[in-house]
Protein backbone atom coordinates (compact mmCIF):
# COMPACT_ATOMS: atom_id res chain seq x y z
CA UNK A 1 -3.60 18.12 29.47
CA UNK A 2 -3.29 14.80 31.03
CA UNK A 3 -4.00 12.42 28.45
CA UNK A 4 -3.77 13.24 24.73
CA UNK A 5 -5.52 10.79 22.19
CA UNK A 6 -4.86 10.69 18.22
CA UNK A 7 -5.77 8.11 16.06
CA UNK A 8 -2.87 6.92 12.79
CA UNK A 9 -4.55 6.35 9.63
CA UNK A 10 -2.49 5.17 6.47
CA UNK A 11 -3.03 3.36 2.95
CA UNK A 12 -6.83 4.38 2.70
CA UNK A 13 -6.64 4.29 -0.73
CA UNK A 14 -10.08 5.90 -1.59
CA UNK A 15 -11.07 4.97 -5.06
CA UNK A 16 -9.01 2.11 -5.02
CA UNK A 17 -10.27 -1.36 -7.57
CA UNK A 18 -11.32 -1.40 -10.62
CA UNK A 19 -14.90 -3.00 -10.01
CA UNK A 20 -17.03 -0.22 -9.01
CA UNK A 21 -18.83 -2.37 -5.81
CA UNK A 22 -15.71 -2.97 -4.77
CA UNK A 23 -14.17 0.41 -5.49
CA UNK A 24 -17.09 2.19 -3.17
CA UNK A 25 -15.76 0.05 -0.18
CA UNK A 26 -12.12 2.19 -0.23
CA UNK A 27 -14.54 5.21 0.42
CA UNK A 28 -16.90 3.97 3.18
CA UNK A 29 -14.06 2.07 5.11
CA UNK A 30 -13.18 5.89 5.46
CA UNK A 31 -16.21 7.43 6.18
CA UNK A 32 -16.57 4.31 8.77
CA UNK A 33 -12.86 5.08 10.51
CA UNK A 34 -13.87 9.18 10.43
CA UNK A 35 -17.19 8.06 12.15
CA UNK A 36 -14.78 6.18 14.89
CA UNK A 37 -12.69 8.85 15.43
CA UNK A 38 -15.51 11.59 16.04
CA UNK A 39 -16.81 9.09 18.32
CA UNK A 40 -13.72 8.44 20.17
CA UNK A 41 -13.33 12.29 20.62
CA UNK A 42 -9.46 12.13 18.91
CA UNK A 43 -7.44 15.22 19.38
CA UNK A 44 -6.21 15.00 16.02
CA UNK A 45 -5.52 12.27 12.92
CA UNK A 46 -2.37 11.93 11.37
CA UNK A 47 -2.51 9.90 7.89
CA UNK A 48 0.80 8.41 6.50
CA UNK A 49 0.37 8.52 3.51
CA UNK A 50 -2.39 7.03 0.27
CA UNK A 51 -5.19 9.04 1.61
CA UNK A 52 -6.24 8.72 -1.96
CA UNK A 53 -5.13 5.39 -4.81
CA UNK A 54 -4.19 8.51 -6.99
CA UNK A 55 -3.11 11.98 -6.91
CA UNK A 56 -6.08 13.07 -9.02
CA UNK A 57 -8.92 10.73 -7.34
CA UNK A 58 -12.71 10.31 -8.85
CA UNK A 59 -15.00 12.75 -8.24
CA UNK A 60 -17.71 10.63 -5.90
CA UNK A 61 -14.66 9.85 -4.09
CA UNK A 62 -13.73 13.35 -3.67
CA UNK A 63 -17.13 14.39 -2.80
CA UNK A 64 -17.77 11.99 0.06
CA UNK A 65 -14.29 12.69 1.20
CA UNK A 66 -14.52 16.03 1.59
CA UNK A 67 -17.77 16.22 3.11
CA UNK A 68 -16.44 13.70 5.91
CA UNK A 69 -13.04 15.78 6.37
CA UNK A 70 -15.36 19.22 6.46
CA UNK A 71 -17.42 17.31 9.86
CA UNK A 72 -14.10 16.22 11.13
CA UNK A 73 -12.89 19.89 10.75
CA UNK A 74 -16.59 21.30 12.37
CA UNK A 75 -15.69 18.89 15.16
CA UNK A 76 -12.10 20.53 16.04
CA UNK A 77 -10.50 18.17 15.19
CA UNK A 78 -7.17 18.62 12.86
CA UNK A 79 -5.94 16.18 10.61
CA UNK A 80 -2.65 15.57 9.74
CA UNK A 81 -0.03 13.84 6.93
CA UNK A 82 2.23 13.27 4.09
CA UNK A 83 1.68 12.25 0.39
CA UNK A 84 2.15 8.75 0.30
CA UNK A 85 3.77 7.36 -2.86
CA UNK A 86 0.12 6.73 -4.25
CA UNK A 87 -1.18 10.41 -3.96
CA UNK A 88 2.54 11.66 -4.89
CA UNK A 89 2.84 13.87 -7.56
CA UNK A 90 6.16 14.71 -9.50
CA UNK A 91 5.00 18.09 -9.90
CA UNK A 92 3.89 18.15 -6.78
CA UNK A 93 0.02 19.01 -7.74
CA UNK A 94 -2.02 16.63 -5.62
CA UNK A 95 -5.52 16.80 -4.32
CA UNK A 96 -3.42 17.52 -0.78
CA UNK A 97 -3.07 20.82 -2.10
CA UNK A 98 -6.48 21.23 -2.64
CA UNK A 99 -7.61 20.09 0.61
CA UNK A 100 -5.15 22.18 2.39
CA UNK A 101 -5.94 25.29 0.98
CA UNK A 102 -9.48 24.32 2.52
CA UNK A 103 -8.16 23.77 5.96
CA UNK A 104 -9.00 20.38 5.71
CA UNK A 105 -5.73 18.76 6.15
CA UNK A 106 -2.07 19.90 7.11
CA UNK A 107 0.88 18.22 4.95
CA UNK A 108 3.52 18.11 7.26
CA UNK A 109 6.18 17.54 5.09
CA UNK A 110 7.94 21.05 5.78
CA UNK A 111 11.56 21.99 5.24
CA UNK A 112 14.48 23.74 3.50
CA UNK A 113 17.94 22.72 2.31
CA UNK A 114 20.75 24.38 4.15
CA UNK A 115 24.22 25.80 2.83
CA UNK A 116 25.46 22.31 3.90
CA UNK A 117 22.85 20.62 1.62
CA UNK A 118 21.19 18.89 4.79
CA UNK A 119 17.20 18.42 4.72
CA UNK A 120 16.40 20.52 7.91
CA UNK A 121 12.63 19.48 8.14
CA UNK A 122 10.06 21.70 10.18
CA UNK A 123 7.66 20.78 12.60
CA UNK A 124 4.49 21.58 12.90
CA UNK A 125 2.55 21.75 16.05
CA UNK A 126 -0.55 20.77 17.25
CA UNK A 127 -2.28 23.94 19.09
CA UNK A 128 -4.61 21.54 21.30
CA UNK A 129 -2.38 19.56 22.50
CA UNK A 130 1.40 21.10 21.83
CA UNK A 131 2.55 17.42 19.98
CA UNK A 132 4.78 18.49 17.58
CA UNK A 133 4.38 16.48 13.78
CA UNK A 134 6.52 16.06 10.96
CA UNK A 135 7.97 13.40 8.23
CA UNK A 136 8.51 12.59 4.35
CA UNK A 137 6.64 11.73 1.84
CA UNK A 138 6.63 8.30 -0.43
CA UNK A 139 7.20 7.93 -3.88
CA UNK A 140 7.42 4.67 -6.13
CA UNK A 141 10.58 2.81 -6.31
CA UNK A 142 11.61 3.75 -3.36
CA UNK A 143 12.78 7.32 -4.67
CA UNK A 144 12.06 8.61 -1.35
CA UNK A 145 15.52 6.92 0.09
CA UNK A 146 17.67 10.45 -0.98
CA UNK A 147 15.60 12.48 0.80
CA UNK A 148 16.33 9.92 3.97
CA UNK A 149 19.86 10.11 3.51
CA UNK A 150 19.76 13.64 2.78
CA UNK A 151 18.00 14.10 6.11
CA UNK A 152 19.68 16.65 9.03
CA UNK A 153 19.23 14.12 12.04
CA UNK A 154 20.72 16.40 14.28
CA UNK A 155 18.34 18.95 14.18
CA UNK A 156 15.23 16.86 14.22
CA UNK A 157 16.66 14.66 17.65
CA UNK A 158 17.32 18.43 19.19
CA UNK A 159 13.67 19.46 19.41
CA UNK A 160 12.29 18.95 22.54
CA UNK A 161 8.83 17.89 23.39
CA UNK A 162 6.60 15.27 22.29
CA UNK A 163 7.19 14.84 18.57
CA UNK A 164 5.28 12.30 15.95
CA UNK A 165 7.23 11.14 12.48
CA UNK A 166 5.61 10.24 9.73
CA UNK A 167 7.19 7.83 7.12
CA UNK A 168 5.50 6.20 4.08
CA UNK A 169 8.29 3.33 3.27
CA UNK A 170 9.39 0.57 4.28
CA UNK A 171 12.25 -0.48 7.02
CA UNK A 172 14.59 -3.46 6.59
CA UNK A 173 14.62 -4.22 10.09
CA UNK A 174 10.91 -4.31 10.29
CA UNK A 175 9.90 -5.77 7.16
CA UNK A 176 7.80 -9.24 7.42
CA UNK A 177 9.09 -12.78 5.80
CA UNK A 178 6.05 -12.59 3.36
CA UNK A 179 7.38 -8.55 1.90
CA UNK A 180 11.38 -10.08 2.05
CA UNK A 181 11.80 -8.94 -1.81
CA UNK A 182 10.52 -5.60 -1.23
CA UNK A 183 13.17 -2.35 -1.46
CA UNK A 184 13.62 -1.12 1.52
CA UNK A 185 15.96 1.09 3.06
CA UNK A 186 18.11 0.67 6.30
CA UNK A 187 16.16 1.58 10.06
CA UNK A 188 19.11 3.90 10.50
CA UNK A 189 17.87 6.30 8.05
CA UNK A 190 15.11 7.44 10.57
CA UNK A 191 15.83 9.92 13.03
CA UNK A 192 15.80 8.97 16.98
CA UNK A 193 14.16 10.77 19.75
CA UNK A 194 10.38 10.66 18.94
CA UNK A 195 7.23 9.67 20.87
CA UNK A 196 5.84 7.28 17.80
CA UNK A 197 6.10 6.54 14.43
CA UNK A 198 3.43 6.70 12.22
CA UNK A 199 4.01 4.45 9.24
CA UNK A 200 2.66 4.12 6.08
CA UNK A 201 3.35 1.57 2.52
CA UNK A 202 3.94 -1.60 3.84
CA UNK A 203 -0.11 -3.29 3.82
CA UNK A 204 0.77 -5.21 7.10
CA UNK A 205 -0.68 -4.83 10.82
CA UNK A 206 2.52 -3.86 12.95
CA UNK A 207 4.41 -2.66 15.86
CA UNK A 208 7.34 -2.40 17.65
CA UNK A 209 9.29 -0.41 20.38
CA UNK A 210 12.77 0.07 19.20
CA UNK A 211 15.46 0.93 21.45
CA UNK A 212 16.62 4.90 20.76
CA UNK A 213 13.07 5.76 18.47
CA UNK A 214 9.90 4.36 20.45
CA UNK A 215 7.12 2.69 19.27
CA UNK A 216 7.17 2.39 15.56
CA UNK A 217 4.05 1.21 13.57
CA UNK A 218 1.81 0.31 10.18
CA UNK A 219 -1.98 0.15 10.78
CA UNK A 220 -1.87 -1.81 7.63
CA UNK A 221 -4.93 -0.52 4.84
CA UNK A 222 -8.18 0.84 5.73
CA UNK A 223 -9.55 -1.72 3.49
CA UNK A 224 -7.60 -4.73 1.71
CA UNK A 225 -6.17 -3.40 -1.82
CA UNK A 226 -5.77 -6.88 -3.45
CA UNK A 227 -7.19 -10.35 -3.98
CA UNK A 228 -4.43 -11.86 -1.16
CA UNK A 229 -5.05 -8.66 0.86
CA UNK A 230 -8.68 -10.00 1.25
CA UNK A 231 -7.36 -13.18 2.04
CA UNK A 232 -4.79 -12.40 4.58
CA UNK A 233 -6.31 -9.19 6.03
CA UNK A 234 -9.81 -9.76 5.89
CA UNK A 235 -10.65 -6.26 6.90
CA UNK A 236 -8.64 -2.71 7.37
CA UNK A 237 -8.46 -0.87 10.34
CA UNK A 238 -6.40 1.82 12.16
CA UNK A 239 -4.38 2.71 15.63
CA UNK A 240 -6.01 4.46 18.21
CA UNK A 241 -3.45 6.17 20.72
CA UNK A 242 -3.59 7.24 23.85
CA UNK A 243 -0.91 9.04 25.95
CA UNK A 244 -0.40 10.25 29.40
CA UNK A 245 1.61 13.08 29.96
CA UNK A 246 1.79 12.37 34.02
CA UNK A 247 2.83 8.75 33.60
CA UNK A 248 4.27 9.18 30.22
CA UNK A 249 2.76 5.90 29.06
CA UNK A 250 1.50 5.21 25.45
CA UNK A 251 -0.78 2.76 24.90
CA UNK A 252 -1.69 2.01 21.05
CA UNK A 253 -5.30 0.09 19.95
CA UNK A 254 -6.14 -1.22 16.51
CA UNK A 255 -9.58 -0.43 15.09
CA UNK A 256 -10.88 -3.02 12.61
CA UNK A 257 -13.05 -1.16 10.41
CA UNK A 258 -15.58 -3.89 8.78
CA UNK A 259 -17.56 -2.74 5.02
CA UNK A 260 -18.41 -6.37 4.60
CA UNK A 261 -17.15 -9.95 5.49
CA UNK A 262 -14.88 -11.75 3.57
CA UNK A 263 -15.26 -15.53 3.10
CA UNK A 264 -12.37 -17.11 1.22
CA UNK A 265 -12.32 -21.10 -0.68
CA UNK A 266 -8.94 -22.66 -1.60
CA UNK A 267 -8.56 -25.46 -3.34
CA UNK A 268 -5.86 -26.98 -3.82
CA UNK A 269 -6.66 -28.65 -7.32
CA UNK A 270 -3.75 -30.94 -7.51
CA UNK A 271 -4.36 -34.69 -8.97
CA UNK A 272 -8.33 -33.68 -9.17
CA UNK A 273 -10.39 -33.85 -12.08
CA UNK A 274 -12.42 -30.23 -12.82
CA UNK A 275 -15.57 -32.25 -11.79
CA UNK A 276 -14.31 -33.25 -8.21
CA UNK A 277 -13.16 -29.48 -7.67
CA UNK A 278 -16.26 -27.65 -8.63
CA UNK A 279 -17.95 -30.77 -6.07
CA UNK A 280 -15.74 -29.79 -3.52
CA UNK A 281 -16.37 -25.79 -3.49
CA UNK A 282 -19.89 -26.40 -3.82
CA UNK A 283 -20.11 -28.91 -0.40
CA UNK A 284 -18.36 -25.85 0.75
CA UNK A 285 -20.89 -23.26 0.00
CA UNK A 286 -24.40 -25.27 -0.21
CA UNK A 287 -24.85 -25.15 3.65
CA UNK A 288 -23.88 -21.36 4.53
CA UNK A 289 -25.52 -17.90 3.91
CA UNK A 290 -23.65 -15.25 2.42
CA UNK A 291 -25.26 -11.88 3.51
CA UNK A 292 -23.12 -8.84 2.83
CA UNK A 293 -19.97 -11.08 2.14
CA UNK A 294 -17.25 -10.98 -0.46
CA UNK A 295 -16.23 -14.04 -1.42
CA UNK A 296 -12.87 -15.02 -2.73
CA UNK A 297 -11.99 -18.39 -4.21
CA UNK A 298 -8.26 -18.93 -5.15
CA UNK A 299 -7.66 -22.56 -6.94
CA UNK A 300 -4.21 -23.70 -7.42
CA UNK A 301 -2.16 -27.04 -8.40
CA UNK A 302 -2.18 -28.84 -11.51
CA UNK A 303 -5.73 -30.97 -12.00
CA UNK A 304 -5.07 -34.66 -13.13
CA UNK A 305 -7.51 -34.49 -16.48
CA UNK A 306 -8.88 -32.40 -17.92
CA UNK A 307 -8.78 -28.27 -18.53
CA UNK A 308 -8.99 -25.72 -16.20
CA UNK A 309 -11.86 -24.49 -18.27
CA UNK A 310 -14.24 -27.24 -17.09
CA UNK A 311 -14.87 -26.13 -13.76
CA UNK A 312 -18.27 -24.05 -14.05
CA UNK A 313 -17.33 -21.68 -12.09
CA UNK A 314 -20.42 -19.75 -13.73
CA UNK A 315 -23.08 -21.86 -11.64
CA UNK A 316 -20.98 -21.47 -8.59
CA UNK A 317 -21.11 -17.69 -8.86
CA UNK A 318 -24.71 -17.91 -9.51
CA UNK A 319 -25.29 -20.09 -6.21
CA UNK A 320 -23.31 -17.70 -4.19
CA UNK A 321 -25.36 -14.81 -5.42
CA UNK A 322 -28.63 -16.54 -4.61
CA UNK A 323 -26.98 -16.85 -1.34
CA UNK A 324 -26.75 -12.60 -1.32
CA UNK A 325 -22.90 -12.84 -1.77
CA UNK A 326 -21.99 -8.84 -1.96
CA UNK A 327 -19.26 -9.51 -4.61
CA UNK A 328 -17.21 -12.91 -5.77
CA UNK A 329 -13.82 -13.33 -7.08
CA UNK A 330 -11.80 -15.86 -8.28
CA UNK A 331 -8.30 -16.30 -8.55
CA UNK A 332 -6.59 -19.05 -11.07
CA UNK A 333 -3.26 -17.82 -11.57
CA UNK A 334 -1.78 -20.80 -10.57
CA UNK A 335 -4.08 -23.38 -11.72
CA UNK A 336 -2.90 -25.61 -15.04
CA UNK A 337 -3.37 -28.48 -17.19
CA UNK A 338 -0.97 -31.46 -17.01
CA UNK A 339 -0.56 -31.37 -20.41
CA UNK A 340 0.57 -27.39 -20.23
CA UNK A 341 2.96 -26.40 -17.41
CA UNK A 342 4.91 -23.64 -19.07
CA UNK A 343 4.85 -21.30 -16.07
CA UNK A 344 5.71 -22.69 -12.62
CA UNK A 345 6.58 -20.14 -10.23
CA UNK A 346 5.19 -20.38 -6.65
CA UNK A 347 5.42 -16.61 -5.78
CA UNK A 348 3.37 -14.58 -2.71
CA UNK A 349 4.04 -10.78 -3.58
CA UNK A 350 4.24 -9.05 -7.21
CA UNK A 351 8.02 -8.17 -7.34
CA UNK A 352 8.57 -12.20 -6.41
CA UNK A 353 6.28 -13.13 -9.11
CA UNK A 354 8.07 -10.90 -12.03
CA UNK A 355 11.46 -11.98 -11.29
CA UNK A 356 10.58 -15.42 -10.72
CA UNK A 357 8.99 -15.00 -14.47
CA UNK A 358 12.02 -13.10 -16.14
CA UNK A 359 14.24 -16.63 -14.71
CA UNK A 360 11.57 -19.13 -15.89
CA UNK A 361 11.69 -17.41 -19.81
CA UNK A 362 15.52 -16.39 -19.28
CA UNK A 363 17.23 -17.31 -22.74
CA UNK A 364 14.25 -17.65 -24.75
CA UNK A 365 15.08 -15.02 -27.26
CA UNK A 366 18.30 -14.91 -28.93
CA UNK A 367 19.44 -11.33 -27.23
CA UNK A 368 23.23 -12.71 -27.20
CA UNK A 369 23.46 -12.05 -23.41
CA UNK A 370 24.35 -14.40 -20.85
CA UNK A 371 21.65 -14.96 -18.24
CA UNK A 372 22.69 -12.70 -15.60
CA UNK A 373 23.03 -9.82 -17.94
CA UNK A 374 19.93 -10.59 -19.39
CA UNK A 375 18.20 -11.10 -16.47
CA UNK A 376 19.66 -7.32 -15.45
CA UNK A 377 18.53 -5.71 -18.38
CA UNK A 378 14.85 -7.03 -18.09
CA UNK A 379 14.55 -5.70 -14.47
CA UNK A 380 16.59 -2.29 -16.36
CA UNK A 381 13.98 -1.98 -18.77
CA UNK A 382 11.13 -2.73 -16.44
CA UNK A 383 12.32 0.09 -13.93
CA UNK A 384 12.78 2.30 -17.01
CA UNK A 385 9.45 1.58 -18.63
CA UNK A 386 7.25 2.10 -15.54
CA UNK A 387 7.04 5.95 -15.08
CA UNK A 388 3.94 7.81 -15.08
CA UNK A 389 2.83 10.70 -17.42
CA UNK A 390 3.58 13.89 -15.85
CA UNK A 391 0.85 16.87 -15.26
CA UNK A 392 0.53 19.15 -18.65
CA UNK A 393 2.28 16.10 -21.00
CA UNK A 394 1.14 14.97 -24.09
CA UNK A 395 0.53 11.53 -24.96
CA UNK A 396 3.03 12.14 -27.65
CA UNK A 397 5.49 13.61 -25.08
CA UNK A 398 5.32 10.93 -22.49
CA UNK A 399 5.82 8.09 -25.29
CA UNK A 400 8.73 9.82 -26.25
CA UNK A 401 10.30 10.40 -23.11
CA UNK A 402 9.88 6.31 -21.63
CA UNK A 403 10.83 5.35 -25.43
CA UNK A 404 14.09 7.83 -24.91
CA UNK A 405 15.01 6.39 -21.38
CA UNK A 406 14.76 2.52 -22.31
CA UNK A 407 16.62 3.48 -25.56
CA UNK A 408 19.50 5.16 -22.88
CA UNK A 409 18.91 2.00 -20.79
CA UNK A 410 19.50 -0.88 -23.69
CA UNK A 411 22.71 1.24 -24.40
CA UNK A 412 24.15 1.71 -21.31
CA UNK A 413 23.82 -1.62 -20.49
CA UNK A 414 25.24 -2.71 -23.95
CA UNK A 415 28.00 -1.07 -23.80
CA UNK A 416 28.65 -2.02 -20.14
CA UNK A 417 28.91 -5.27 -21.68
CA UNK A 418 31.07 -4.83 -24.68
CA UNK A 419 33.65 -3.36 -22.03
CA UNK A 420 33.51 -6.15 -19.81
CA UNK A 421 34.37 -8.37 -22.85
């Protein structure tokens, strides 16, 4: 074989938002990438990771899935991946499993533990084209990072051949300015030696060729997962790959995969009455069509009279829709009366926003803590308090366990005090 093509797929998210136009868009973004990768004639898929936003996803979205993966199968072609920490499972029961027993996908997260304690991973290979695939999965939290450093290096940089990793967290090294507060873990965690890297997590269009591991990348989400996703991303998409086994040359393609436009408004709201705001989105929309668009409009600053409340944002829906806007969406987060400014954090990404909130209300409540311990206690309890119910648990089980663990939390970190004192 002279030139092998596969296409990397990660963060589809199917049955993603709340909303349910929006949450049909996760599903045909998918169907739409399949559709390019039948056409395209790909030797195989590999998906990093979120094929699904949950490990037990909606039925329609399971349907339509399934029937897409059972044409991609009819086709011959195999499709490969890893739970990402969306589809994850503690127990381990995910839809994967359900779609592998069907022959409809191949998790290659493979391996045993040695005498030593090492994770010796196995590969598994491609019969079409002899590529051999493997990698680890994602959890939240970062909880995947022990199973990194766990990781037998050695005997994955031994193999010889053309091998693919797939990872589902994020890099230090690579991470953009905008993610800088995300966890990550160090690039030297990843083993060396492999064709490409086929990332997943991290909602950001990127690649790079690093020196010792080749060309490592994120094809970013099929379809944007959040209001600023819409409004940085605009669209989803995937890589398309190509490589030549005579010239050994790899040369990687993004695919934008477009459900509908996306049209966003910002306003920056500062010393403007609610009036001269609602007149300055509408100049904005009265001359332009909106056929199969979403729209977003994010208004932010602090107006000069007046309450946020004012702006009629109700007509300027309704004028959108006469347009045929698919969907509109506002965002106000950060938009506030002079006369009430009590939170004032400019944040981009969640994690920035909650711990620039825990500082602004830091000694608010008499807790007798100075504000560094209190501040580590709120992030203590947060981590503690944000664990998901476990297959088979009761309602009355899983209260009780996250009421047991931020009960252990409050006193470990109390009495890590007292002694300090």
């Amino acid at each position: 074989m002279t030139i092998i093509t596969f296409a990397h797929l990660a963060d589809c998210h199917i049955g993603s938002w709340r909303d349910p136009k929006l949450k049909e868009c996760s599903t045909n973004a998918f169907l739409k990438a399949m559709d390019k990768c039948i056409a395209e004639q790909v030797d195989f898929m590999v998906i990093a990771g979120d094929l699904f936003n949950t490990s037990l996803p909606a039925i329609d979205s399971l349907k339509a899935s399934v029937k897409k993966l059972k044409e991609v199968k009819d086709r011959g072609i195999s499709v490969y991946g890893i739970p990402g920490s969306h589809d994850y499972s503690p127990s381990g029961k995910t839809m994967l499993d359900v779609l592998e027993q069907a022959g409809l996908f191949c998790n290659v997260v493979k391996g045993k533990v040695t005498p030593s304690g090492k994770l010796q991973l196995l590969f598994t290979v491609d019969q079409k084209t002899g590529i051999k695939i493997t990698g680890l999965l994602g959890k939240r939290g970062m909880l995947e990072r022990s199973y990194y450093e766990q990781l037998d290096h050695a005997h994955l940089e031994a193999e010889t051949g053309l091998k693919i990793f797939c990872f589902h967290t994020a890099f230090e090294e690579l991470k953009p300015k905008e993610l800088q507060h995300v966890e990550t873990s160090p690039l030297s965690l990843l083993p060396k030696g492999f064709l490409y890297y086929a990332g997943g997590h991290v909602h950001v269009v990127f690649t790079r060729e690093e020196e010792g591991y080749g060309k490592i990348a994120y094809p970013g989400p099929l379809f944007p997962n959040s209001f600023k996703e819409l409004e940085d991303l605009k669209q989803g998409g995937f890589y398309l790959c190509t490589y030549d086994t005579e010239t050994r040359a790899l040369v990687q393609q993004w695919e934008p995969v477009q459900v509908y436009n996306v049209y966003s408004i910002i306003v920056d709201a500062t010393m403007k009455t609610p009036q001269e705001i609602e007149d300055e989105i509408m100049r904005d929309i009265t001359t332009k069509e909106f056929n199969n668009t979403i729209v977003t409009i994010r208004v932010e600053g602090t107006v000069r009279s007046g309450k946020p409340s004012e702006i009629r944002f109700k007509d300027i829906y309704a004028m959108l829709y006469d347009r045929s806007a698919y969907y509109v969406m506002k965002n106000t987060t950060r938009l506030q009366a002079k006369e009430f400014s009590e939170i004032n954090v400019q944040t981009t990404t969640t994690e920035e926003t909650e711990r620039a909130l825990i500082k602004e209300h830091l000694g608010q409540q008499a807790v007798g803590l100075d504000p560094t311990a209190e501040e580590q206690l709120t992030l203590m309890l947060m981590k503690a308090f944000d664990q998901e119910k476990n297959e088979g648990e009761t309602n009355v089980d899983f209260e009780q366990r996250i009421l047991g663990e931020g009960s252990k939390t409050f006193q470990a970190h109390t009495n890590t005090n007292e002694s300090l004192k």
